[in-house]
N, C-alpha and C. Protein backbone atom coordinates (compact mmCIF):
# COMPACT_ATOMS: atom_id res chain seq x y z
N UNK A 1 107.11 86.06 54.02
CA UNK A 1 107.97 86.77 54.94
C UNK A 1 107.13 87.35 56.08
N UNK A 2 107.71 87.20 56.99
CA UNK A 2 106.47 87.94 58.16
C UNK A 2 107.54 88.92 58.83
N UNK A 3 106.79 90.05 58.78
CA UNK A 3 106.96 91.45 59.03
C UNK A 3 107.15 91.54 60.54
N UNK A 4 107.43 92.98 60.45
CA UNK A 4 107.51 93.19 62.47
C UNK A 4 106.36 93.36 62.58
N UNK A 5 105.55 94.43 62.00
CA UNK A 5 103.92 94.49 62.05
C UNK A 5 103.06 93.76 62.35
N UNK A 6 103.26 92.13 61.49
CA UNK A 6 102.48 91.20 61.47
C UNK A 6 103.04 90.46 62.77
N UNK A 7 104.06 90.47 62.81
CA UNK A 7 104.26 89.76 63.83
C UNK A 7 103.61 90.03 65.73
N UNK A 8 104.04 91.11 65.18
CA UNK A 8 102.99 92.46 66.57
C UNK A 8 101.66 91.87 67.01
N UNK A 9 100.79 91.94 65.64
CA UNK A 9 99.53 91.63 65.73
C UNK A 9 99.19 90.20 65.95
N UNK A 10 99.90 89.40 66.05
CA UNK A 10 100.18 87.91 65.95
C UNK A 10 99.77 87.82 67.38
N UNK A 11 101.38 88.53 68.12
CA UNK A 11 101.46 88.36 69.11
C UNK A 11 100.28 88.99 70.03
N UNK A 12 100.29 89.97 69.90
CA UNK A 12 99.00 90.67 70.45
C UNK A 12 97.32 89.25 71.18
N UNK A 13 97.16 88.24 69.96
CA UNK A 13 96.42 87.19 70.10
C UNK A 13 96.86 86.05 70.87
N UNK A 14 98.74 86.03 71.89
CA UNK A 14 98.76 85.35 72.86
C UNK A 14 98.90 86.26 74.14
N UNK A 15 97.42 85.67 74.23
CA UNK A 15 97.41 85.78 76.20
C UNK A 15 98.56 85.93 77.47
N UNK A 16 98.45 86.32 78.24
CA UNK A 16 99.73 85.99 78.98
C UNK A 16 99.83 86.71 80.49
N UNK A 17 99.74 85.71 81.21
CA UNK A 17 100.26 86.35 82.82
C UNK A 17 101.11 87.78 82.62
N UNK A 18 100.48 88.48 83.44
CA UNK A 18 101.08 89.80 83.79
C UNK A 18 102.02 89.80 85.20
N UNK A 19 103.02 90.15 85.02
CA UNK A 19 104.05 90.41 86.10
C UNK A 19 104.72 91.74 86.29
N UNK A 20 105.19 91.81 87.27
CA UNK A 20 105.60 92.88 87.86
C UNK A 20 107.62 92.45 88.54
N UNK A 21 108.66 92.61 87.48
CA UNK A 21 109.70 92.25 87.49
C UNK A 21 110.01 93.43 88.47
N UNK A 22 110.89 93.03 89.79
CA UNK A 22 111.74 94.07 90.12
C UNK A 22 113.37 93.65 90.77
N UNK A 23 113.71 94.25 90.71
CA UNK A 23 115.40 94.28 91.65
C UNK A 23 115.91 94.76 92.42
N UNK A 24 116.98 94.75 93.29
CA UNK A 24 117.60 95.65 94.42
C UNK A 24 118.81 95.16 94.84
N UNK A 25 119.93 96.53 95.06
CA UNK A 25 120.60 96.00 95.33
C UNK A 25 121.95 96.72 94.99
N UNK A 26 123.41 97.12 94.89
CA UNK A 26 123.88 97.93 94.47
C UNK A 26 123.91 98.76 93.31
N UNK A 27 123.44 98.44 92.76
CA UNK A 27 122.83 99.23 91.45
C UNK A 27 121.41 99.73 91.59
N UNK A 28 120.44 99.67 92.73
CA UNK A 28 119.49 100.45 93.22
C UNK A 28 118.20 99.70 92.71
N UNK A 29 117.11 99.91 93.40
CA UNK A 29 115.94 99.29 93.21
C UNK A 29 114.86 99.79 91.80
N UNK A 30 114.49 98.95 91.20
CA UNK A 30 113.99 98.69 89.88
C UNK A 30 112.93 97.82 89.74
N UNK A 31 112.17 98.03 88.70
CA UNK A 31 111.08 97.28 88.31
C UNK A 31 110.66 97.75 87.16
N UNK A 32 109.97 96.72 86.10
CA UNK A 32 109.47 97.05 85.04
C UNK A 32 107.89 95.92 85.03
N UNK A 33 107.22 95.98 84.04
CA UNK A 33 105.77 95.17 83.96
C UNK A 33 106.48 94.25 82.60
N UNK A 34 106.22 92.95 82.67
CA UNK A 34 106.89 91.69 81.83
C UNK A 34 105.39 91.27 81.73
N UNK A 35 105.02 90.06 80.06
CA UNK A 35 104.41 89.64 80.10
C UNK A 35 105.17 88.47 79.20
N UNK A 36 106.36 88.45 79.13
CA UNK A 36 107.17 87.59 78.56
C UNK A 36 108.13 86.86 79.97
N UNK A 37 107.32 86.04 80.30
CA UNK A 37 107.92 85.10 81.31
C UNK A 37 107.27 84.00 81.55
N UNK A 38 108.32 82.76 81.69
CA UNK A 38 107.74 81.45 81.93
C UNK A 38 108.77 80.25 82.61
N UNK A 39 107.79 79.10 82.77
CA UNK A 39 108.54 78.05 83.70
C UNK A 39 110.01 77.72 82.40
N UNK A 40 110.85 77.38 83.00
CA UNK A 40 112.12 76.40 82.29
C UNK A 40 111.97 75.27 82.88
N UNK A 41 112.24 74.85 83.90
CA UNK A 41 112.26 73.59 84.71
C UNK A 41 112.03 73.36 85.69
N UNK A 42 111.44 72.41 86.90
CA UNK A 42 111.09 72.11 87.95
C UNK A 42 112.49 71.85 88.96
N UNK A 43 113.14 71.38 88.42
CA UNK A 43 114.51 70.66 88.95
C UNK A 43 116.09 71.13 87.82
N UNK A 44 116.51 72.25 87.96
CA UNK A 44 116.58 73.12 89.43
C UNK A 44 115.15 74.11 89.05
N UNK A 45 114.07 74.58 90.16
CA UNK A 45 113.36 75.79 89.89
C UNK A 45 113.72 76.67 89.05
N UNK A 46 113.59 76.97 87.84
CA UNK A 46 113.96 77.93 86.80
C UNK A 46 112.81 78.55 86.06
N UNK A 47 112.97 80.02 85.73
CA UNK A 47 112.58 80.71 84.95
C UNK A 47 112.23 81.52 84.27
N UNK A 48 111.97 81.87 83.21
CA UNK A 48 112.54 83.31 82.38
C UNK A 48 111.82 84.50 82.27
N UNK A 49 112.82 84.95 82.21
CA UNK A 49 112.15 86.41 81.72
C UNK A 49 113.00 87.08 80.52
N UNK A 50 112.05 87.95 79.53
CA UNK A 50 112.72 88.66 78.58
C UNK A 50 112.33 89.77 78.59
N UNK A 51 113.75 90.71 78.54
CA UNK A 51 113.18 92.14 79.27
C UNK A 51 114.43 92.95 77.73
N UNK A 52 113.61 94.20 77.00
CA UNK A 52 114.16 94.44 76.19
C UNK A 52 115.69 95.27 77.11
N UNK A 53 116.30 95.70 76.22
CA UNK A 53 117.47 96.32 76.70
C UNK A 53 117.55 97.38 76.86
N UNK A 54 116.74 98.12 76.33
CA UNK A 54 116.56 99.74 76.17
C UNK A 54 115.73 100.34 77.55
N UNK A 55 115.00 98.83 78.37
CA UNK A 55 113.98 99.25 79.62
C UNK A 55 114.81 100.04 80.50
N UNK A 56 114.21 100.91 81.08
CA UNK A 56 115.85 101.58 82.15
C UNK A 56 115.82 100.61 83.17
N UNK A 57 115.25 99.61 83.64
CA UNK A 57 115.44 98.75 84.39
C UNK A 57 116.44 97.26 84.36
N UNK A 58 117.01 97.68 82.71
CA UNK A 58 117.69 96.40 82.62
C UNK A 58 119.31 96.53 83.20
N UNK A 59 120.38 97.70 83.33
CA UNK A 59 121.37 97.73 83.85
C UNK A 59 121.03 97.17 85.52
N UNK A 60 120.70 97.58 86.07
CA UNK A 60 120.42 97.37 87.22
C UNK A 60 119.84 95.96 87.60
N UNK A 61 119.17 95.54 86.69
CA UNK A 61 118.77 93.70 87.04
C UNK A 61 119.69 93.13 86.82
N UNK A 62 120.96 93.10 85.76
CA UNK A 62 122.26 92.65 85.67
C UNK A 62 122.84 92.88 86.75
N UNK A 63 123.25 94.07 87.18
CA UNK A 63 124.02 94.34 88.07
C UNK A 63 123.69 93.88 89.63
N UNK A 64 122.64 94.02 89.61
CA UNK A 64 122.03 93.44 91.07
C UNK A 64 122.47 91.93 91.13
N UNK A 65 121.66 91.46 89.93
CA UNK A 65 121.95 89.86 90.09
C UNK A 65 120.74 88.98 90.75
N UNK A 66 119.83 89.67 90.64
CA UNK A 66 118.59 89.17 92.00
C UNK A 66 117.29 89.85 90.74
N UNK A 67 116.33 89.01 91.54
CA UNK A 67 114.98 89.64 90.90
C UNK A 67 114.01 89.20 91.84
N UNK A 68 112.53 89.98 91.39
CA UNK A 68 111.10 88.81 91.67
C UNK A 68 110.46 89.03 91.12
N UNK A 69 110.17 88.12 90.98
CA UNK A 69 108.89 87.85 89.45
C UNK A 69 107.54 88.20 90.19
N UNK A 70 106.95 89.44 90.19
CA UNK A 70 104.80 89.11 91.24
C UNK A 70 104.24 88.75 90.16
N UNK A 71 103.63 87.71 89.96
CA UNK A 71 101.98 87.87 89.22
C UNK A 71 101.27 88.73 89.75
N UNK A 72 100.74 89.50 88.82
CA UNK A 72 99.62 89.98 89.53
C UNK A 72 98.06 89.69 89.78
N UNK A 73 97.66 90.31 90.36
CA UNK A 73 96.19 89.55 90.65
C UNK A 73 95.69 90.69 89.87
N UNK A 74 94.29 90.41 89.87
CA UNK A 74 93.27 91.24 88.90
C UNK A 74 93.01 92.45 89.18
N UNK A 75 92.83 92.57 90.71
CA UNK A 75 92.70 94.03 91.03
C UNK A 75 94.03 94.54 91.38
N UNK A 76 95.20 94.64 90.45
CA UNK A 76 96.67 94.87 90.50
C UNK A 76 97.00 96.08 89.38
N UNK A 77 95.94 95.76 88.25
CA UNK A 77 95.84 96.52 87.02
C UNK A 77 96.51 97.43 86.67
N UNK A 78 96.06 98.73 87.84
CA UNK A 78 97.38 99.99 88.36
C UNK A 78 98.45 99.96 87.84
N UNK A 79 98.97 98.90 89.24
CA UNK A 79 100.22 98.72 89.70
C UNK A 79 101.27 98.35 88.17
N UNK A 80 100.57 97.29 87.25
CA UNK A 80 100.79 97.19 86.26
C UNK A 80 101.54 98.68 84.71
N UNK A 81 100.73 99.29 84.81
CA UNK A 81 100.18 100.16 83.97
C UNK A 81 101.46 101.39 84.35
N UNK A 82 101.43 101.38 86.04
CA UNK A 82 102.74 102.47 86.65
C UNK A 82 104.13 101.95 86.47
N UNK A 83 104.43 100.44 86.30
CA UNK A 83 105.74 99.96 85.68
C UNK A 83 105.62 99.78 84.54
N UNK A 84 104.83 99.75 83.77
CA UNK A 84 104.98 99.63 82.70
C UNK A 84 105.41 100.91 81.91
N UNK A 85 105.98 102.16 82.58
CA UNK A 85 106.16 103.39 82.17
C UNK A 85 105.65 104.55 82.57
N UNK A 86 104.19 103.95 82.93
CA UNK A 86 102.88 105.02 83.58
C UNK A 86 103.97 106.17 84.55
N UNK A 87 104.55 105.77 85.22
CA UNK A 87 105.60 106.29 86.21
C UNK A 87 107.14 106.47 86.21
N UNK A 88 107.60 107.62 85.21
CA UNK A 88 108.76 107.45 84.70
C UNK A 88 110.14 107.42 85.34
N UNK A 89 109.93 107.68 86.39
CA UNK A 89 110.61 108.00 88.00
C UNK A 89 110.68 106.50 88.76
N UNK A 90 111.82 105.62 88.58
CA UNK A 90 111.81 103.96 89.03
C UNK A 90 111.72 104.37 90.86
N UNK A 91 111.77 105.00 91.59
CA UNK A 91 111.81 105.29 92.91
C UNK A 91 110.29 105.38 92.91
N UNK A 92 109.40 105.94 92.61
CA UNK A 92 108.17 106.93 92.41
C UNK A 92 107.34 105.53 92.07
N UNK A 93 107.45 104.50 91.36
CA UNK A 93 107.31 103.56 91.34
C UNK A 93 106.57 102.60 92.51
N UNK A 94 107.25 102.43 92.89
CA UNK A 94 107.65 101.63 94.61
C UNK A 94 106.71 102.53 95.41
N UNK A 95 105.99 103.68 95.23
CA UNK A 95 104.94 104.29 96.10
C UNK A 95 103.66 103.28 95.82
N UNK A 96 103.66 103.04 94.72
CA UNK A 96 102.16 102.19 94.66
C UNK A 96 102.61 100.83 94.77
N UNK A 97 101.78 100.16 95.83
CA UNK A 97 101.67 98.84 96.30
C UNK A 97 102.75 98.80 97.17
N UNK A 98 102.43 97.69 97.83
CA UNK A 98 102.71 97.09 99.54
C UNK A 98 104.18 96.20 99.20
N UNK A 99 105.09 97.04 99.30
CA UNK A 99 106.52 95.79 99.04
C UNK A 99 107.09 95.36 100.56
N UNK A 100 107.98 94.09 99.99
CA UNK A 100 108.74 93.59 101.43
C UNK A 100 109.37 92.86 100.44
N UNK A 101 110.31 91.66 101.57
CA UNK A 101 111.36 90.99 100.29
C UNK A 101 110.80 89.45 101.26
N UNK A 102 111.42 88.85 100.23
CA UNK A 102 112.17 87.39 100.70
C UNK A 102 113.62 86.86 100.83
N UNK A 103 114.31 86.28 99.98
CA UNK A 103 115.78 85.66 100.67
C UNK A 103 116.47 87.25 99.86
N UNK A 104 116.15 87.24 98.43
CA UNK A 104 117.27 88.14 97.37
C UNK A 104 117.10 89.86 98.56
N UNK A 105 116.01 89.79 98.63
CA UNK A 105 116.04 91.60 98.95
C UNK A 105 115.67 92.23 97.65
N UNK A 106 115.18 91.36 96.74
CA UNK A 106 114.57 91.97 95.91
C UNK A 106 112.77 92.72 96.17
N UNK A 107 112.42 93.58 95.61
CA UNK A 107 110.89 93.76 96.31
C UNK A 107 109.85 92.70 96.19
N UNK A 108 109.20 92.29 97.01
CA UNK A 108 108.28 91.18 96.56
C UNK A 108 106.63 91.87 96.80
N UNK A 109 105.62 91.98 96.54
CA UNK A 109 104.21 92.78 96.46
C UNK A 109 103.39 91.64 97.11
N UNK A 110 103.07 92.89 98.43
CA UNK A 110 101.93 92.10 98.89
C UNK A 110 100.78 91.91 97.95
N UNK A 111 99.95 90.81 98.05
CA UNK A 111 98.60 91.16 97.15
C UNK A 111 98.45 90.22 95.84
N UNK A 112 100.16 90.27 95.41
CA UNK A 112 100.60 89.05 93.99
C UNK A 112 99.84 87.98 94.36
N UNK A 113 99.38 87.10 93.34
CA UNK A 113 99.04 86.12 92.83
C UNK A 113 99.81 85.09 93.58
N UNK A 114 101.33 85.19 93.01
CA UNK A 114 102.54 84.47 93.53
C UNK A 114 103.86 85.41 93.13
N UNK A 115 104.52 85.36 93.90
CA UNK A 115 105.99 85.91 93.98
C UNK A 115 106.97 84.89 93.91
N UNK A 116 108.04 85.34 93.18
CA UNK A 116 109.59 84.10 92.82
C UNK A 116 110.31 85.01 93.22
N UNK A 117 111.18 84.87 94.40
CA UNK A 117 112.42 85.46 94.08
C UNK A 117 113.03 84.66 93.54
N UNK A 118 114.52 85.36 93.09
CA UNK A 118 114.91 84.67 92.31
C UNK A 118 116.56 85.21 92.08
N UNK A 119 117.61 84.65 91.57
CA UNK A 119 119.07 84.76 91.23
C UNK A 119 119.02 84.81 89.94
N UNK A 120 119.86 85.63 89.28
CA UNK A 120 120.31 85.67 87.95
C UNK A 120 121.01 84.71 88.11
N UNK A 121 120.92 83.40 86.90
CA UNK A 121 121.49 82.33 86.34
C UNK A 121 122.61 82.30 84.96
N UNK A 122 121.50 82.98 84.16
CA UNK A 122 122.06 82.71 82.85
C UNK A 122 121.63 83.76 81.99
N UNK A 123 122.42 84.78 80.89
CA UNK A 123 121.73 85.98 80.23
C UNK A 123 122.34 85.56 78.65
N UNK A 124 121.08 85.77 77.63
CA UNK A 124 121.43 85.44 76.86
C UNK A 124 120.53 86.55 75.71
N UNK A 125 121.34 87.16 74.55
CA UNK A 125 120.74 88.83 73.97
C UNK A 125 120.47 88.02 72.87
N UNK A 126 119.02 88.10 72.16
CA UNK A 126 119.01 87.94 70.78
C UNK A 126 117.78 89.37 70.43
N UNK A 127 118.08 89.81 69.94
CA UNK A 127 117.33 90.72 68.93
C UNK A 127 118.01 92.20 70.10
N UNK A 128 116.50 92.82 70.05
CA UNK A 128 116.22 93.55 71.22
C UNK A 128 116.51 93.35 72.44
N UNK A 129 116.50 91.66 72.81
CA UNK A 129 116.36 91.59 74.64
C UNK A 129 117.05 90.68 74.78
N UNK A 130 117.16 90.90 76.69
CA UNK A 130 118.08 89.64 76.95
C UNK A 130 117.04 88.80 77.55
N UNK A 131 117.67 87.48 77.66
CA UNK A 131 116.57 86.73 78.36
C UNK A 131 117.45 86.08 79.01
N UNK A 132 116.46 86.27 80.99
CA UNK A 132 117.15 86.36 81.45
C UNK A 132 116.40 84.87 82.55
N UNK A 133 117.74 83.94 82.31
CA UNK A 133 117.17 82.73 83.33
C UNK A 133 117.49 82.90 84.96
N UNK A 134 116.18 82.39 85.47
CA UNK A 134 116.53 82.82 86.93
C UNK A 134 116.16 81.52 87.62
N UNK A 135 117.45 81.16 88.68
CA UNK A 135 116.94 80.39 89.83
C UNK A 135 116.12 81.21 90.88
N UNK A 136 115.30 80.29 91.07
CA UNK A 136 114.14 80.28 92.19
C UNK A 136 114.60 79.94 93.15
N UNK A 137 114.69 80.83 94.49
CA UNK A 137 115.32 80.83 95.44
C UNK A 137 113.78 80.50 96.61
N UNK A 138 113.18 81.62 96.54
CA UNK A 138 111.97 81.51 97.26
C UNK A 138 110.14 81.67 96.88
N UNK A 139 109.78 80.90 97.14
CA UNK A 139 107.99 81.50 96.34
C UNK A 139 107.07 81.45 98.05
N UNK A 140 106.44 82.86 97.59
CA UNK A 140 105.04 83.78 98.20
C UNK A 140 104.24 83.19 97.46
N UNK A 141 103.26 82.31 98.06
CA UNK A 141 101.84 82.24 97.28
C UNK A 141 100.59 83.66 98.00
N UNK A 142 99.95 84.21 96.76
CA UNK A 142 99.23 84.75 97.85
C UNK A 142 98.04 84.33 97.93
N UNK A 143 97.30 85.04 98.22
CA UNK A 143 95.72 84.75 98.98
C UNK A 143 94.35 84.65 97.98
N UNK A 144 95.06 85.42 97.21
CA UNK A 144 94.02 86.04 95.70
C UNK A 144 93.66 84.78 95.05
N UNK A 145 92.85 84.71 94.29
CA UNK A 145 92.20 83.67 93.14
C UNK A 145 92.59 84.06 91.76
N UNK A 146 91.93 85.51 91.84
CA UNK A 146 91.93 85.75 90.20
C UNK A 146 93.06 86.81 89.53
N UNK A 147 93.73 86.07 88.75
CA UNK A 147 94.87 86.46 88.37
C UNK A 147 94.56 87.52 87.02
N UNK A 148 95.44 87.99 86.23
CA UNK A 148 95.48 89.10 85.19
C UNK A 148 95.95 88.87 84.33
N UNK A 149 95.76 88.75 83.09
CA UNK A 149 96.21 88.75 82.05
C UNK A 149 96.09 89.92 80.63
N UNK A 150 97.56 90.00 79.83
CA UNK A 150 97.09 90.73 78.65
C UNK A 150 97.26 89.85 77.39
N UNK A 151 95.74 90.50 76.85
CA UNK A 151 95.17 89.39 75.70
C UNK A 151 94.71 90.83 74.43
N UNK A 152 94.83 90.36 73.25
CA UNK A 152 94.07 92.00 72.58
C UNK A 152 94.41 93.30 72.83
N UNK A 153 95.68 93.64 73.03
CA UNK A 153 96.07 94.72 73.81
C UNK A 153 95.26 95.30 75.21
N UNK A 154 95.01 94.57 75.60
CA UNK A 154 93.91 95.04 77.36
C UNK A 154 94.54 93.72 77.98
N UNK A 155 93.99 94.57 79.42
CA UNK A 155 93.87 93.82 80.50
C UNK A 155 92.20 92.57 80.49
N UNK A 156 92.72 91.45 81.17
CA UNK A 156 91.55 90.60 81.32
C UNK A 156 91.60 89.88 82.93
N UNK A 157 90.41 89.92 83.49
CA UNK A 157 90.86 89.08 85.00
C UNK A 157 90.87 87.45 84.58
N UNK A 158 90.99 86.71 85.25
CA UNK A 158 91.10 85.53 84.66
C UNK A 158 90.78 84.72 86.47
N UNK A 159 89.53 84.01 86.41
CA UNK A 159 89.12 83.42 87.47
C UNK A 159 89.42 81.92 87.63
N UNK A 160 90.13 81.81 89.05
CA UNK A 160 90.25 80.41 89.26
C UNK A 160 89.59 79.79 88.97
N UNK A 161 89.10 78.64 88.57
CA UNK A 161 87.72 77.89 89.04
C UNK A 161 87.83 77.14 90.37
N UNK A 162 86.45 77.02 90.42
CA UNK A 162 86.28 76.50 91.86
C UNK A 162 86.91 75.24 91.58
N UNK A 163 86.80 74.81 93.06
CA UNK A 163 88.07 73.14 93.34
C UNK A 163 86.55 72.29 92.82
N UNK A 164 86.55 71.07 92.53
CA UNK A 164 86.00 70.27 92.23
C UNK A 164 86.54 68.90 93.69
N UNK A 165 85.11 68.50 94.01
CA UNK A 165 85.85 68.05 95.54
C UNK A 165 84.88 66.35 94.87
């Protein structure tokens, strides 16, 4: 039988792009830190996110209907750490780091790795969370190389490698 415990610690040993989920929009601007997100498909652009239900950011990503996914880059760490709760105040939030939008008007962060905006598609609740499929409306590549990941409960930078020419 595998436990919630074990399962914790399981998980804890997969790696995983750090993001910075946010929203906007009649139900007011939001963001939380996701490390549960990934591609669905190329054709249509799709992909997920699972955000528990209890986040105070999840009424408002429903209701909006819009999102953007930032990767963050390595020296983002912060920014991370202040959605992830660090900053209990979702307005108070949005003071740290450089936002603007793309098509949704959702916030998009200067500095990301890469930015998705994105449309709520499809919501679907199993346990704790919903998971929430999103069309890809628009992508920000940014400028950065080295992206962020949490591995072992910490942060890790994680370096491009050079191009091979």
């Amino acid at each position: 039988m595998v436990t919630r415990q074990g399962y914790r610690e399981a998980m804890a040993r997969f790696g995983a792009a750090v993001s910075v989920v946010t929203t906007d929009g009649p139900a007011g601007r939001h963001g939380f830190t996701a490390s549960a997100v990934c591609s669905v498909t190329d054709d249509p652009p799709t992909l997920l996110v699972c955000v528990n239900r209890q986040n105070d950011s999840h009424p408002a990503l429903l209701d909006n209907g819009v999102l953007c996914i930032n990767t963050l880059a390595a020296d983002q760490q912060e920014i991370s750490a202040v959605f992830a709760g660090g900053e209990p105040d979702t307005a108070g939030r949005f003071v740290h780091g450089d936002w603007y939008t793309l098509d949704t008007g959702a916030p998009a962060l200067h500095g990301a790795v890469v930015s998705f905006d994105c449309r709520v598609a499809q919501v679907t609740e199993i346990g704790t969370h919903s998971v929430i499929f999103a069309s890809v409306l628009a992508i920000r590549h940014g400028s950065v190389d080295d992206g962020l990941v949490y591995f072992g409960r910490s942060y890790h930078p994680v370096r491009r490698p050079m191009s091979v020419k």
